[in-house]
PDB file of N, CA and C in Angstrom:
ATOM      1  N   UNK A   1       1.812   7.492 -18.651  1.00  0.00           N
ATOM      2  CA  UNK A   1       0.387   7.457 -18.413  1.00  0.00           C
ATOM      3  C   UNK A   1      -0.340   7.551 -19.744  1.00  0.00           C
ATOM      4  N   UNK A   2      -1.312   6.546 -19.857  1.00  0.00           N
ATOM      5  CA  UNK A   2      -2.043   6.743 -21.111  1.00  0.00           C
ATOM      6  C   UNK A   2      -3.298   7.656 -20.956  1.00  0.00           C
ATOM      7  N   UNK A   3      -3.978   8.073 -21.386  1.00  0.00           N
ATOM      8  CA  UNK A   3      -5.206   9.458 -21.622  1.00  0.00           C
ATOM      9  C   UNK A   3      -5.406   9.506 -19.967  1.00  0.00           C
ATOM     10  N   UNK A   4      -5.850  10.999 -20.056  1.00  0.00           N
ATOM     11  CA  UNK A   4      -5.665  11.293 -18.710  1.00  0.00           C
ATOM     12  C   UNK A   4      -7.277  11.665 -18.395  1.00  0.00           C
ATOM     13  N   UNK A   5      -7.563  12.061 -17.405  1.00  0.00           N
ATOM     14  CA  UNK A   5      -8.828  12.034 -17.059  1.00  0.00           C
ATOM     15  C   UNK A   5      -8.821  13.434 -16.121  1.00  0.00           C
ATOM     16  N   UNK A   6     -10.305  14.043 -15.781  1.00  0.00           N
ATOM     17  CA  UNK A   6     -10.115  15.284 -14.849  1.00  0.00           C
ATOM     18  C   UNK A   6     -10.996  14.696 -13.566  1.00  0.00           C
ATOM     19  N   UNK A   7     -10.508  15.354 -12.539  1.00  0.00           N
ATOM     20  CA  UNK A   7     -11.538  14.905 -11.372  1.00  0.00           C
ATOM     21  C   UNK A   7     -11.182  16.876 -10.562  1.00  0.00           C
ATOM     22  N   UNK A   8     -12.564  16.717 -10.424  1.00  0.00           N
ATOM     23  CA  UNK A   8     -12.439  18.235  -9.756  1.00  0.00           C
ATOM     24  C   UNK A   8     -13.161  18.055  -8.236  1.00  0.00           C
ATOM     25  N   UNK A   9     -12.860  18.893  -7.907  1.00  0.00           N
ATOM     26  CA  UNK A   9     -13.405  18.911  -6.209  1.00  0.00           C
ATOM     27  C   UNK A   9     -13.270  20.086  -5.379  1.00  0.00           C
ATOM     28  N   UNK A  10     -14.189  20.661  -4.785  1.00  0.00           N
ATOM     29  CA  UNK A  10     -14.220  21.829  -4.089  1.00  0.00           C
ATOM     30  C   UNK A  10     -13.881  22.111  -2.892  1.00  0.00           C
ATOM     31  N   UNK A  11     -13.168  23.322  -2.348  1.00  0.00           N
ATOM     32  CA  UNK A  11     -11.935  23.892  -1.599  1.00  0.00           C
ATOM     33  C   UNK A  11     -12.398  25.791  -1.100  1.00  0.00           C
ATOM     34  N   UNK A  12     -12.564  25.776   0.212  1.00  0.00           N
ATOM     35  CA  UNK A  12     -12.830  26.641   0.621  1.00  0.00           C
ATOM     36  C   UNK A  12     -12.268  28.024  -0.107  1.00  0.00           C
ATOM     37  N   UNK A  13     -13.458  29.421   0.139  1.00  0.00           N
ATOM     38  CA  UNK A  13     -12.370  30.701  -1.180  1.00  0.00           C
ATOM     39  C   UNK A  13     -11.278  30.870  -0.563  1.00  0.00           C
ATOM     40  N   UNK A  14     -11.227  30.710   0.597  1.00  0.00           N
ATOM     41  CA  UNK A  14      -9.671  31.346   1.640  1.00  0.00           C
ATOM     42  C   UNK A  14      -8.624  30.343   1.144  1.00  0.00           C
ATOM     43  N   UNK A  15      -8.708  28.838   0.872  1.00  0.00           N
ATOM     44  CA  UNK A  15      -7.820  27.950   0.581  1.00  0.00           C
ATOM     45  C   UNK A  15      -7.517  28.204  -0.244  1.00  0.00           C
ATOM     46  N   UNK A  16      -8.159  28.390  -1.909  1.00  0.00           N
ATOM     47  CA  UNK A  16      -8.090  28.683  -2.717  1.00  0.00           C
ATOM     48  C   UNK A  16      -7.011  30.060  -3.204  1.00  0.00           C
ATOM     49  N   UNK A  17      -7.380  30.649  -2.474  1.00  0.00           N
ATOM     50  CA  UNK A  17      -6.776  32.310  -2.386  1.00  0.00           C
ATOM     51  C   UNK A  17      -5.286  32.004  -2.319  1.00  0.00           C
ATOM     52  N   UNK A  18      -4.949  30.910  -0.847  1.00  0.00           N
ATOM     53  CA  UNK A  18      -3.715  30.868  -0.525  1.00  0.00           C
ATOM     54  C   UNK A  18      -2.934  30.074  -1.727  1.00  0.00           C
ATOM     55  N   UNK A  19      -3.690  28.948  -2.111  1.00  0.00           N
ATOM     56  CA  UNK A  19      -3.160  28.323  -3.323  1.00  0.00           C
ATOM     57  C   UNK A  19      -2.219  29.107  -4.243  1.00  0.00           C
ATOM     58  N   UNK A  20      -3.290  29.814  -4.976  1.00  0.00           N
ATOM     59  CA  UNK A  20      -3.283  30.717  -5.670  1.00  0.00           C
ATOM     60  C   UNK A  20      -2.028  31.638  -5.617  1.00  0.00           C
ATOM     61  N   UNK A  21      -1.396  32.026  -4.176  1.00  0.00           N
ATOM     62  CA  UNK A  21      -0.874  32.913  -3.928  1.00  0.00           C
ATOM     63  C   UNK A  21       1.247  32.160  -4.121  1.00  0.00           C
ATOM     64  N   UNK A  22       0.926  30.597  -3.912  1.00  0.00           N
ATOM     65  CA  UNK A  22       2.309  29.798  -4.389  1.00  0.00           C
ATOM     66  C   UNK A  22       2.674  29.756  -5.464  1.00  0.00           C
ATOM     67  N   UNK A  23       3.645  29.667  -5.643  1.00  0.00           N
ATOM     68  CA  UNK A  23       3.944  29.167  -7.192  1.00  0.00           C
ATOM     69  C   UNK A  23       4.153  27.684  -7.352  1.00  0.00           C
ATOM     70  N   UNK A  24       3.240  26.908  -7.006  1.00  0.00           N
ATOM     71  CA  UNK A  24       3.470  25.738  -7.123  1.00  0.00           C
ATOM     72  C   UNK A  24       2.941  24.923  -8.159  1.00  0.00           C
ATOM     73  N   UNK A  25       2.770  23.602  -8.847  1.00  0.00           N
ATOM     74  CA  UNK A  25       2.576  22.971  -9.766  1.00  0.00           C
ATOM     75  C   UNK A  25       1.261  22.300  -9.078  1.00  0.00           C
ATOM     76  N   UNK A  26       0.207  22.608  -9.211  1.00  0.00           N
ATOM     77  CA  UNK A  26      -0.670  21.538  -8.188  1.00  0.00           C
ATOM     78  C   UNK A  26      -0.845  20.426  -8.589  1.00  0.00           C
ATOM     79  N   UNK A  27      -1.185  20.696 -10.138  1.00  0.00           N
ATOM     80  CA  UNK A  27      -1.943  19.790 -10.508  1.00  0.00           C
ATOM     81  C   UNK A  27      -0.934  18.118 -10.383  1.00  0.00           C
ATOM     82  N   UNK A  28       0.333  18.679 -10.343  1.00  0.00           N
ATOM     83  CA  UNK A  28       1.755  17.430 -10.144  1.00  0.00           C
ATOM     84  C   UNK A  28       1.427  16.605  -8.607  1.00  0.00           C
ATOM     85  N   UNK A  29       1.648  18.179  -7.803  1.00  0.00           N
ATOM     86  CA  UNK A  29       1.493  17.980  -6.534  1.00  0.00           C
ATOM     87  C   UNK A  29       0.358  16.505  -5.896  1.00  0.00           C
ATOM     88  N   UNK A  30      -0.996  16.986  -6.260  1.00  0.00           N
ATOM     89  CA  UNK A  30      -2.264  15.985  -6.753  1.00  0.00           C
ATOM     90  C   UNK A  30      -2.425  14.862  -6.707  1.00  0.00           C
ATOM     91  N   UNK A  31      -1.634  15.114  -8.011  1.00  0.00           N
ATOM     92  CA  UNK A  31      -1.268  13.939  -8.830  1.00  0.00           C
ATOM     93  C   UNK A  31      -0.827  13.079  -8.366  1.00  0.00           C
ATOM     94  N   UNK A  32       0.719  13.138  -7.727  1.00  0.00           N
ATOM     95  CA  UNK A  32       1.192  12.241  -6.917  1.00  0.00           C
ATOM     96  C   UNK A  32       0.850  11.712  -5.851  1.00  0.00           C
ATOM     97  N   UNK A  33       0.272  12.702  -5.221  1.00  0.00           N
ATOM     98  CA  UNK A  33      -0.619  12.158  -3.228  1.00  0.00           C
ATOM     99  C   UNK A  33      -1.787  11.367  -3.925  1.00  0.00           C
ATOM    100  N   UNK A  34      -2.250  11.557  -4.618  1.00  0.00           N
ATOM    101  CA  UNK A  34      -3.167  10.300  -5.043  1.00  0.00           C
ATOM    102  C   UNK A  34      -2.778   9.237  -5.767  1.00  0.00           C
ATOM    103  N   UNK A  35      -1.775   8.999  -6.447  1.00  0.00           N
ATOM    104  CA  UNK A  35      -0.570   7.824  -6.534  1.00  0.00           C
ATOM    105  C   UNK A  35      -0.766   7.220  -5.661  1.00  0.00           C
ATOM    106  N   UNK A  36       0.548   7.870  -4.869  1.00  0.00           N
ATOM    107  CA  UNK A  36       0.915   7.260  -3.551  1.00  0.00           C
ATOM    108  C   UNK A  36      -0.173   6.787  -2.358  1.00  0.00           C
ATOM    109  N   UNK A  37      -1.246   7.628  -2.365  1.00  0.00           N
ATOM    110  CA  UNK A  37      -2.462   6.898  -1.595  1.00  0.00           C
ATOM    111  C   UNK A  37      -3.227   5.777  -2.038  1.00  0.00           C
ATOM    112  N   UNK A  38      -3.251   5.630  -3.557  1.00  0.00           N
ATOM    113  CA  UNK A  38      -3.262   4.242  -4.202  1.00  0.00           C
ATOM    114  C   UNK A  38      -2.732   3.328  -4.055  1.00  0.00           C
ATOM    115  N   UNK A  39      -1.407   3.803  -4.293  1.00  0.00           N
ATOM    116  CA  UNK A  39      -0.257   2.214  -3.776  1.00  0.00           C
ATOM    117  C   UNK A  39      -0.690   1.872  -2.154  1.00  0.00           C
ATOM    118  N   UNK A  40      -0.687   3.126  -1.207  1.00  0.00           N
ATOM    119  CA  UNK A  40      -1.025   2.544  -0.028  1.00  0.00           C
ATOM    120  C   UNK A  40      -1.899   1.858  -0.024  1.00  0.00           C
ATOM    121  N   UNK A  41      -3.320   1.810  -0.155  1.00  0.00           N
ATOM    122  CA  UNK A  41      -4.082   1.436   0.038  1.00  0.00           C
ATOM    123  C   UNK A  41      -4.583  -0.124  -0.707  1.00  0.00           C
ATOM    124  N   UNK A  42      -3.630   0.133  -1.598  1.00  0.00           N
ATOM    125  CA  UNK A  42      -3.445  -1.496  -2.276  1.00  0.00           C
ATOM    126  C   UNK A  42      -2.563  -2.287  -1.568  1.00  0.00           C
ATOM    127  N   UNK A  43      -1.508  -1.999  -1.109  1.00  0.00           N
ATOM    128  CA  UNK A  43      -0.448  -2.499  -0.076  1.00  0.00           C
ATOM    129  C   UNK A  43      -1.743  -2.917   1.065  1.00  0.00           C
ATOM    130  N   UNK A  44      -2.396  -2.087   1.388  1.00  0.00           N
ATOM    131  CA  UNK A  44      -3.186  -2.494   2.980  1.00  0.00           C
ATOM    132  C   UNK A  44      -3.823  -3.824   2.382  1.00  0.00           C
ATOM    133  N   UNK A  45      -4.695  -3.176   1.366  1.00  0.00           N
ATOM    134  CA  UNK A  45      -5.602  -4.750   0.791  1.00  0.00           C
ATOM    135  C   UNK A  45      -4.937  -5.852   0.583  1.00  0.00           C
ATOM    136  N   UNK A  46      -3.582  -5.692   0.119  1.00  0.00           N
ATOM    137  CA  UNK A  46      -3.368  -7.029   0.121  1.00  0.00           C
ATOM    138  C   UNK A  46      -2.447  -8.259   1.120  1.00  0.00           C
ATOM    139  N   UNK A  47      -1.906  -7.028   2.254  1.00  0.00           N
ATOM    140  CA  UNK A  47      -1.738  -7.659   3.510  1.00  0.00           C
ATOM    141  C   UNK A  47      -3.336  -8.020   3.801  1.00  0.00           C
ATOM    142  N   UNK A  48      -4.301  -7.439   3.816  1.00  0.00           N
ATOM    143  CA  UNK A  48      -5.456  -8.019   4.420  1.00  0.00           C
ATOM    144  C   UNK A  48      -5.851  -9.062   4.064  1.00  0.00           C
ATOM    145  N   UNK A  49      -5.367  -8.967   2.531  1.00  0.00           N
ATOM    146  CA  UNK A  49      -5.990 -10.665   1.708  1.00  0.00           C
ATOM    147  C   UNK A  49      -5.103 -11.883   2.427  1.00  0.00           C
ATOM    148  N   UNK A  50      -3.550 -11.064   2.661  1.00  0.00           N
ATOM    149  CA  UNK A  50      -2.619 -11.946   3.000  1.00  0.00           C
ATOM    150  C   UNK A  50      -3.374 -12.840   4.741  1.00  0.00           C
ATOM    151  N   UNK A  51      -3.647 -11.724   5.400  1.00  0.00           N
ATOM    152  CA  UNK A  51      -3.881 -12.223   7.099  1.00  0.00           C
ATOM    153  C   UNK A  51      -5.112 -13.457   6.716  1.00  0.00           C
ATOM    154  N   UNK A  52      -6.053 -12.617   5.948  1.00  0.00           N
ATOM    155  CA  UNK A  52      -6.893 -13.710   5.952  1.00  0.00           C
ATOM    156  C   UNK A  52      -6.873 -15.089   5.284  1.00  0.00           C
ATOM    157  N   UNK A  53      -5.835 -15.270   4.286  1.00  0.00           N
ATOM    158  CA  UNK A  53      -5.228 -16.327   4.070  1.00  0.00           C
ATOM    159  C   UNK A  53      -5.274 -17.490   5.194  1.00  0.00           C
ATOM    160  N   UNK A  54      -4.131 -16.240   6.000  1.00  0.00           N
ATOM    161  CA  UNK A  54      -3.207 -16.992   7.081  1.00  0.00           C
ATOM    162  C   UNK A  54      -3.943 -17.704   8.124  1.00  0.00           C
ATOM    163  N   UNK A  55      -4.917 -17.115   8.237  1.00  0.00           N
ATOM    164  CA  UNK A  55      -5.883 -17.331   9.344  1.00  0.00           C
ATOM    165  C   UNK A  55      -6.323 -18.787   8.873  1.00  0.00           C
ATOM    166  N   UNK A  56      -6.535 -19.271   7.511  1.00  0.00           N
ATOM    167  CA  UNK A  56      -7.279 -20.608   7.783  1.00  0.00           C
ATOM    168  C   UNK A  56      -6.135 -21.985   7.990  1.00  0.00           C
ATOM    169  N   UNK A  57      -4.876 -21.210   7.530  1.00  0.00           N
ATOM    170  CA  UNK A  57      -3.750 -22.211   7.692  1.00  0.00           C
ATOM    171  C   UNK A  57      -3.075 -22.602   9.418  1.00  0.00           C
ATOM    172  N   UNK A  58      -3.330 -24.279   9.607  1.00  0.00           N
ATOM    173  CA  UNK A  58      -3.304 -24.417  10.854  1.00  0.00           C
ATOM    174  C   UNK A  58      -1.829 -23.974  11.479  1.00  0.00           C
ATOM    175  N   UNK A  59      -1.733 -23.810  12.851  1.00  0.00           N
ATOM    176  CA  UNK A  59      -0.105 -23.745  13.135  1.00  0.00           C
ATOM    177  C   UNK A  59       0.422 -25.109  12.812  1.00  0.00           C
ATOM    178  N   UNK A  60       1.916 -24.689  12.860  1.00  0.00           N
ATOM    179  CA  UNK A  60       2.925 -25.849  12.911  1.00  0.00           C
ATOM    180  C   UNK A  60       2.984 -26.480  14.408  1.00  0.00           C
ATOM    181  N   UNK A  61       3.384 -27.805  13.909  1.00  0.00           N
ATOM    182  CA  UNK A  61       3.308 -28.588  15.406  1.00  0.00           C
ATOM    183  C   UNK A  61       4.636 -28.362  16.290  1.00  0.00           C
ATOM    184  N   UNK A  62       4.609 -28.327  17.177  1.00  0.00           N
ATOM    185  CA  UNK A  62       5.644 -27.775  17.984  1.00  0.00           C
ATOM    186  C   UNK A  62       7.008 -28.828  17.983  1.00  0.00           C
ATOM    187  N   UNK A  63       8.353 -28.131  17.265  1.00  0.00           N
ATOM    188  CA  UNK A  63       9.375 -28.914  16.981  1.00  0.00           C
ATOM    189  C   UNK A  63       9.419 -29.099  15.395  1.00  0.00           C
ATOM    190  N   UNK A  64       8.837 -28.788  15.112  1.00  0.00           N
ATOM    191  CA  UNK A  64       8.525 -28.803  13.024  1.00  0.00           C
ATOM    192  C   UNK A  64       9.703 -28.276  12.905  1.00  0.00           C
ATOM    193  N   UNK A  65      10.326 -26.861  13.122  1.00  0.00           N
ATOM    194  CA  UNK A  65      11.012 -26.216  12.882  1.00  0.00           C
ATOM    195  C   UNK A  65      12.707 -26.808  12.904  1.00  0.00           C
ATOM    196  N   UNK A  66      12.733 -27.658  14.424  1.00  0.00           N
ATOM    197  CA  UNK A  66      13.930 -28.159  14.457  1.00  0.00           C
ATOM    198  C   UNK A  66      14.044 -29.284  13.592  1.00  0.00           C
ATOM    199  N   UNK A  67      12.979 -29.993  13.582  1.00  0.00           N
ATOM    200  CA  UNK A  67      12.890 -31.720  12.892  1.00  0.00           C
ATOM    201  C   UNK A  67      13.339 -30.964  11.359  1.00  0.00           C
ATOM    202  N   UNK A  68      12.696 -29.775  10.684  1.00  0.00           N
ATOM    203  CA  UNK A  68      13.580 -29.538   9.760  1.00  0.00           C
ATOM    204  C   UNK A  68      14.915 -29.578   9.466  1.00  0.00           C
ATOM    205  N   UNK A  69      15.608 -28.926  10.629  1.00  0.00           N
ATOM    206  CA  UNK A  69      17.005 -29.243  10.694  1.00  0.00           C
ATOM    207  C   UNK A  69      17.545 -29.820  10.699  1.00  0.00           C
ATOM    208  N   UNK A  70      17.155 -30.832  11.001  1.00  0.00           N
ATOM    209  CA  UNK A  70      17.483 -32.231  11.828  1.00  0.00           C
ATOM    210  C   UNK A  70      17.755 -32.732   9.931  1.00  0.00           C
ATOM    211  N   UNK A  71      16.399 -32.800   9.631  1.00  0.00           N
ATOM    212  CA  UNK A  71      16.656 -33.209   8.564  1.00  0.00           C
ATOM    213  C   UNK A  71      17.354 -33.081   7.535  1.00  0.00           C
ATOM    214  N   UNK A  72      17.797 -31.916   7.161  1.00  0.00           N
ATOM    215  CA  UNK A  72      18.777 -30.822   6.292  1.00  0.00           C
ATOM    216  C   UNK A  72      19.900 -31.194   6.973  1.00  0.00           C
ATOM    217  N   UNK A  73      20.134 -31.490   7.721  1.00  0.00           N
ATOM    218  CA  UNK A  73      21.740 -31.699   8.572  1.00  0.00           C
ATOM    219  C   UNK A  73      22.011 -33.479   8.122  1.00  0.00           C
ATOM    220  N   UNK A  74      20.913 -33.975   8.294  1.00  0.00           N
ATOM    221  CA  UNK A  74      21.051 -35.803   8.258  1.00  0.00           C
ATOM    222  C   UNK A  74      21.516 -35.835   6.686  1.00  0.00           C
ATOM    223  N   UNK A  75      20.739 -35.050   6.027  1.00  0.00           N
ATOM    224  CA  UNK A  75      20.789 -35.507   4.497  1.00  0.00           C
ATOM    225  C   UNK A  75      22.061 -35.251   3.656  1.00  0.00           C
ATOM    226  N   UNK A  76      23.178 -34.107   4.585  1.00  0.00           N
ATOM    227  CA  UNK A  76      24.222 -33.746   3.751  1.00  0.00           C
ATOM    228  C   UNK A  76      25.500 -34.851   4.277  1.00  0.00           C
TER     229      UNK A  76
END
């Protein structure tokens, strides 16, 4: 990761307290669920870019699929 940046955000005192009370790494912890909710959410966008692609491309005509074969089989 190149220069890092801070983002802060506020968390009830009771949450806080319990935090407080783990020995855990948060700031890692964080770190990563907002990764990983990045990649998700880029994954979603770009199936979405993908559907809407798809949507303007007409179907195949019925038998396309075999006449492929047909053809791949004739040609060898």
């Amino acid at each position: 990761m190149s220069g890092m940046e801070v983002i802060s955000f506020r968390i009830p005192k009771e949450l806080k307290e319990s935090v407080n009370e783990l020995e855990i790494n948060w700031s890692e912890e964080v770190r990563r669920f907002i990764e990983d909710k990045v990649k998700e959410y880029k994954r979603k966008r770009a199936l979405e870019e993908i559907d809407s692609m798809l949507k303007n491309i007409p179907p195949p005509e019925k038998g396309t699929a075999s006449r492929y074969v047909r053809e791949d089989r004739d040609s060898n």
